[in-house]
Structure formats: structure tokens, C-alpha cells
N, C-alpha and C. Protein backbone atom coordinates (compact mmCIF):
# COMPACT_ATOMS: atom_id res chain seq x y z
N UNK A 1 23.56 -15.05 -12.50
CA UNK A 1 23.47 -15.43 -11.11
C UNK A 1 24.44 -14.64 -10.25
N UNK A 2 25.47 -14.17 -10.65
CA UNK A 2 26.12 -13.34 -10.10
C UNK A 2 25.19 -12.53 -9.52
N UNK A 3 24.54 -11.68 -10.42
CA UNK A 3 23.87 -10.13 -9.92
C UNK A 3 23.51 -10.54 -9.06
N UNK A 4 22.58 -11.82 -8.89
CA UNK A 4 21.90 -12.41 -7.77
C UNK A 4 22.31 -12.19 -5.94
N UNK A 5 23.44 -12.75 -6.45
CA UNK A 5 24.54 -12.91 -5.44
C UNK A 5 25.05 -11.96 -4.72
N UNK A 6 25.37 -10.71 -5.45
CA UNK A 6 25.93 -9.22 -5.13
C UNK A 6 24.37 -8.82 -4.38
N UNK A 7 23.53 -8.39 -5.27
CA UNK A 7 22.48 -8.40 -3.99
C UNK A 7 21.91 -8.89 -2.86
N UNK A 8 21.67 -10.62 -2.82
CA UNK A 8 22.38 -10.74 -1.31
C UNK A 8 23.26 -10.47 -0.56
N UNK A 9 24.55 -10.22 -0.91
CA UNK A 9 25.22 -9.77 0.22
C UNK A 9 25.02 -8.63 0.33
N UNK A 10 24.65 -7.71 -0.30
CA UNK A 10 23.66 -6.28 0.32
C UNK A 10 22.74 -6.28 1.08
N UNK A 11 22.12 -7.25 1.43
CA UNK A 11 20.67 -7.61 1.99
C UNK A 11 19.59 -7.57 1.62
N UNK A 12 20.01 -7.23 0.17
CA UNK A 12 18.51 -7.71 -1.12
C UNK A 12 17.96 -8.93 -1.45
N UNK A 13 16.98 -9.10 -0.83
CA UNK A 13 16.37 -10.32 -1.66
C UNK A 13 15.07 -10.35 -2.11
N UNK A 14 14.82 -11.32 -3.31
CA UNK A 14 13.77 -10.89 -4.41
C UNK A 14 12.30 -11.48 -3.45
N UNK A 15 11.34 -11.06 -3.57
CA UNK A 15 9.90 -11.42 -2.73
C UNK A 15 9.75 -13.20 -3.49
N UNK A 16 9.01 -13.53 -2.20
CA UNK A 16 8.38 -14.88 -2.96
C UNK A 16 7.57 -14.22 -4.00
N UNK A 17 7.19 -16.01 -4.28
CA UNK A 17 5.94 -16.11 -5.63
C UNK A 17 4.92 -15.73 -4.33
N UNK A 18 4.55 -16.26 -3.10
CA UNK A 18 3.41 -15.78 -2.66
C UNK A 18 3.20 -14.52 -1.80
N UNK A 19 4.42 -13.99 -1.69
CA UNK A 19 4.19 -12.60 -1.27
C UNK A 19 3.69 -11.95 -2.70
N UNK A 20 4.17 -11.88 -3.90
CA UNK A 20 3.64 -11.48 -5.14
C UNK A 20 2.26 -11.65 -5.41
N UNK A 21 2.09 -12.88 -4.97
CA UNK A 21 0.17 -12.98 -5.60
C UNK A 21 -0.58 -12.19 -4.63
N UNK A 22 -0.15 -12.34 -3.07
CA UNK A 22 -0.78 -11.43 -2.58
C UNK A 22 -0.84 -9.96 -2.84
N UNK A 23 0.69 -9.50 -3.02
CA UNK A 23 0.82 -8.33 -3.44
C UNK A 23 -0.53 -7.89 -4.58
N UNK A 24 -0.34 -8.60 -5.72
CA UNK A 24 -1.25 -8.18 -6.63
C UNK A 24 -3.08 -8.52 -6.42
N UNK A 25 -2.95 -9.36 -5.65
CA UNK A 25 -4.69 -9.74 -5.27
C UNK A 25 -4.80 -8.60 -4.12
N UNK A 26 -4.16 -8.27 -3.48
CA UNK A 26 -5.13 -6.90 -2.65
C UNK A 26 -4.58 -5.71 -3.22
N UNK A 27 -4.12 -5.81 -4.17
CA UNK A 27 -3.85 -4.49 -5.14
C UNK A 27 -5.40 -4.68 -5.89
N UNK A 28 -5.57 -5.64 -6.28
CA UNK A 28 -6.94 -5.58 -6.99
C UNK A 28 -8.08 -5.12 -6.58
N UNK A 29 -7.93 -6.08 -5.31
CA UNK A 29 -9.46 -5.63 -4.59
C UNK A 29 -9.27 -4.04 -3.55
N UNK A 30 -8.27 -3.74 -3.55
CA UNK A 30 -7.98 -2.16 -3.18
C UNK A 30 -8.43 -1.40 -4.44
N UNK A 31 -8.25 -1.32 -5.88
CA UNK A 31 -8.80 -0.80 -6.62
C UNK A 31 -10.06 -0.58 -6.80
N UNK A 32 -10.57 -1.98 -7.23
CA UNK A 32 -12.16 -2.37 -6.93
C UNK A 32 -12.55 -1.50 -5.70
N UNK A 33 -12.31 -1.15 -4.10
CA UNK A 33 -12.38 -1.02 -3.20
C UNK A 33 -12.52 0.54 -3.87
N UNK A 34 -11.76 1.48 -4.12
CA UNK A 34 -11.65 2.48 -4.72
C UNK A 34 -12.50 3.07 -5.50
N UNK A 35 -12.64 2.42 -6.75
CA UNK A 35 -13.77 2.67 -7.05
C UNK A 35 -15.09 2.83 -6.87
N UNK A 36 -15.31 1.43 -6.33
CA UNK A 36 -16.69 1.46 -5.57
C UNK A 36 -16.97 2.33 -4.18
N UNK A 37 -15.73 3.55 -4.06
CA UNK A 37 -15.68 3.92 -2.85
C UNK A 37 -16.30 5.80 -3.54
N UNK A 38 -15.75 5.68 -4.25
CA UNK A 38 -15.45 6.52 -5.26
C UNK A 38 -17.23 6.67 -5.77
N UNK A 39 -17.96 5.69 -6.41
CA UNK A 39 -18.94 6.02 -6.63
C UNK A 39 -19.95 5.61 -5.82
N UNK A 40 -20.01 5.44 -4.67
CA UNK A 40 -20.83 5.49 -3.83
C UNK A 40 -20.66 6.79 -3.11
N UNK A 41 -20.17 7.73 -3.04
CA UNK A 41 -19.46 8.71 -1.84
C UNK A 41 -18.69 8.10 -0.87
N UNK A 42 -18.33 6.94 -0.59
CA UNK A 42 -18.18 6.89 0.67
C UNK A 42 -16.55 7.06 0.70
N UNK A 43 -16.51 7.85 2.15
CA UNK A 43 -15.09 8.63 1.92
C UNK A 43 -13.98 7.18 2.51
N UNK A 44 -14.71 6.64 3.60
CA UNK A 44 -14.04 5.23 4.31
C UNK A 44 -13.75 4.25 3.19
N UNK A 45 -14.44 3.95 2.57
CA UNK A 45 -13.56 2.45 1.62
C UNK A 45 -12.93 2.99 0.17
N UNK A 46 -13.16 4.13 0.00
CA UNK A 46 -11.99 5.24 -1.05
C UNK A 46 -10.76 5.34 -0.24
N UNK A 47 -10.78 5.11 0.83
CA UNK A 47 -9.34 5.80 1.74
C UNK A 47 -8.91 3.91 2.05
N UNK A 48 -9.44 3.15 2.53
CA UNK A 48 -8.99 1.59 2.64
C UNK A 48 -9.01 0.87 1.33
N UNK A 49 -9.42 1.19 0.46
CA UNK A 49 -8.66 1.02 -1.12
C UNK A 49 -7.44 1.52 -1.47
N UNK A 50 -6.88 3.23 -1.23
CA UNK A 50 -6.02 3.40 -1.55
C UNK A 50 -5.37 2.65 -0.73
N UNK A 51 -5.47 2.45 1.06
CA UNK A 51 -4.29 1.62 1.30
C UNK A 51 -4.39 0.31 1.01
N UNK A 52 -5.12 -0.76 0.95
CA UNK A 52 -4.59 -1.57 0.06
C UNK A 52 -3.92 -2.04 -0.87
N UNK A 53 -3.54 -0.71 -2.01
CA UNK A 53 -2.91 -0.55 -3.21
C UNK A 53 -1.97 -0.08 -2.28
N UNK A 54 -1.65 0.63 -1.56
CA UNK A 54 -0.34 0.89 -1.50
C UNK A 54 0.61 0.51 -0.49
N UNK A 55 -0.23 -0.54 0.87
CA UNK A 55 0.32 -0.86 1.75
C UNK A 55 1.60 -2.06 1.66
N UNK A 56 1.44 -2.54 0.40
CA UNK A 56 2.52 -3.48 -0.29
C UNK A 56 3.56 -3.48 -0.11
N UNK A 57 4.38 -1.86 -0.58
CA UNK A 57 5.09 -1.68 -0.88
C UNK A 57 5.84 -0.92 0.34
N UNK A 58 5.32 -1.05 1.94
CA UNK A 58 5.75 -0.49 3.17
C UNK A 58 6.04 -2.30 3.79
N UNK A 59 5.25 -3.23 3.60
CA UNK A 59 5.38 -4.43 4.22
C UNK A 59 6.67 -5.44 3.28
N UNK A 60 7.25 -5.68 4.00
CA UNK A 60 8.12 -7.00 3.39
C UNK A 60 8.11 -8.04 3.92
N UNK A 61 7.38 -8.61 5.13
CA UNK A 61 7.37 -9.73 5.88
C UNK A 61 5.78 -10.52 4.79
N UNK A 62 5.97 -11.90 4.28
CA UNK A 62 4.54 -12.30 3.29
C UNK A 62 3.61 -12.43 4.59
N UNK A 63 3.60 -12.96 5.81
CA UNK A 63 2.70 -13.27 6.60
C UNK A 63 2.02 -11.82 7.01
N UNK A 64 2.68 -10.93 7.41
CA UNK A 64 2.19 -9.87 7.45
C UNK A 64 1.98 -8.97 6.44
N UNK A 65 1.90 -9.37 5.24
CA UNK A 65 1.00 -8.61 4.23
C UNK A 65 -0.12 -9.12 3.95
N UNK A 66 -0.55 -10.69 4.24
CA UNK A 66 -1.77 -11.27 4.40
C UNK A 66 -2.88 -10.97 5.43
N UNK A 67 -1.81 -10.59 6.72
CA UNK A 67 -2.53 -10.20 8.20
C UNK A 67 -3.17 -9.07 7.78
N UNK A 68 -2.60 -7.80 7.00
CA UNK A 68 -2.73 -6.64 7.33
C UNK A 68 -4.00 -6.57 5.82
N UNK A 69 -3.78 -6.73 4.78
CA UNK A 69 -4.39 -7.30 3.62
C UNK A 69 -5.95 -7.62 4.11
N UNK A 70 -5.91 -9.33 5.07
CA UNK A 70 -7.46 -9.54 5.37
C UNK A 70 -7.76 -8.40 6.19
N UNK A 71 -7.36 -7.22 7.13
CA UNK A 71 -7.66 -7.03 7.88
C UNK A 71 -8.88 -5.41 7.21
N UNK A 72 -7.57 -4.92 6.04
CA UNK A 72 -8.17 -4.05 5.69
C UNK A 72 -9.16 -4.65 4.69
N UNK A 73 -9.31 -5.56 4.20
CA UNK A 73 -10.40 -6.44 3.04
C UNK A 73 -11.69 -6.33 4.27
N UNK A 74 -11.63 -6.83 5.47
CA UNK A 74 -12.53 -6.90 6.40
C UNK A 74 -12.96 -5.45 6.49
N UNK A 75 -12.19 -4.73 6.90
CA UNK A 75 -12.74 -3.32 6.96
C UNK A 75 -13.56 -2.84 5.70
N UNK A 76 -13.04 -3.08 4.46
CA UNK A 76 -13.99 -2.52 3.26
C UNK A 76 -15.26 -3.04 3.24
N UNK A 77 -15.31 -4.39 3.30
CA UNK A 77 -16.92 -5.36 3.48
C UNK A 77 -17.57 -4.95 4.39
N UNK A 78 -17.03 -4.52 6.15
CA UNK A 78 -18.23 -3.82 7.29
C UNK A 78 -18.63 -2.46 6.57
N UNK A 79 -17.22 -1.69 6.12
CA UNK A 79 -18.25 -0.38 5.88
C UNK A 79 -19.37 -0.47 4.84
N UNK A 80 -18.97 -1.24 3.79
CA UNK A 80 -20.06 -1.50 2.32
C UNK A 80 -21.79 -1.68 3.29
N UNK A 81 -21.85 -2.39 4.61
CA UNK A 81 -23.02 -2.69 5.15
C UNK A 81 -23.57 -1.98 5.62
């Protein structure tokens, strides 16, 4: 608990449990997104897959990785139509 401690007062602190699930559920469907972007041709939901997978790791606020998350999930489902 120490280590703990020393990194807060650095201004480290560890993500929630639900910034994590999100983290990893639009890591998923960014993959999925990828792929299926990948073998369809389409150059738009190959490019909003990769950011899904990687927009994670630029956001640290959980509400705004959900905002930004549905927003690009929304974007992959209009272009699929």
C-alpha cells in the first residue's frame, strides 16, 4: 500500500473497474469493427475501429470514454448501412 500512496502523491491514480470494462468492450468492438472493415473494403469503419482500439489510452475521464466510445460505435453501425 505504500507504492499506492507514492503514486498518489504524484498524481497517479489506478482507472476504475468501469473505466476498464469500457476500456476493453470498445477495444472489442473496435477490433470486430476492423476487421469487418478490413473485409468488406471499407476504408471508414477500418479507420473507426482502429480508433476505438486506441482512443482509450488518450482519454482518462470514464464518462468521456463512454461519450466518445458510443459515439464512434454509432459511427461504425451508419457506415455498415
Amino acid at each position: 500500500m505504500n507504492e499506492l500512496a507514492a503514486l498518489q502523491s504524484l498524481g497517479l491514480e489506478l482507472p476504475s473497474p468501469l473505466y476498464l470494462i469500457g476500456a476493453i468492450l470498445f477495444g472489442v468492438f473496435g477490433l470486430a469493427a476492423f476487421r469487418r472493415g478490413r473485409q468488406t473494403e471499407r476504408r471508414t469503419t477500418t479507420w473507426l475501429g482502429v480508433a476505438l482500439m486506441v482512443y482509450p489510452y488518450a482519454v482518462s475521464r470514464t464518462w468521456l470514454l463512454y461519450v466518445v466510445g458510443a459515439a464512434l460505435c454509432a459511427g461504425v453501425l451508419l457506415d455498415q448501412r
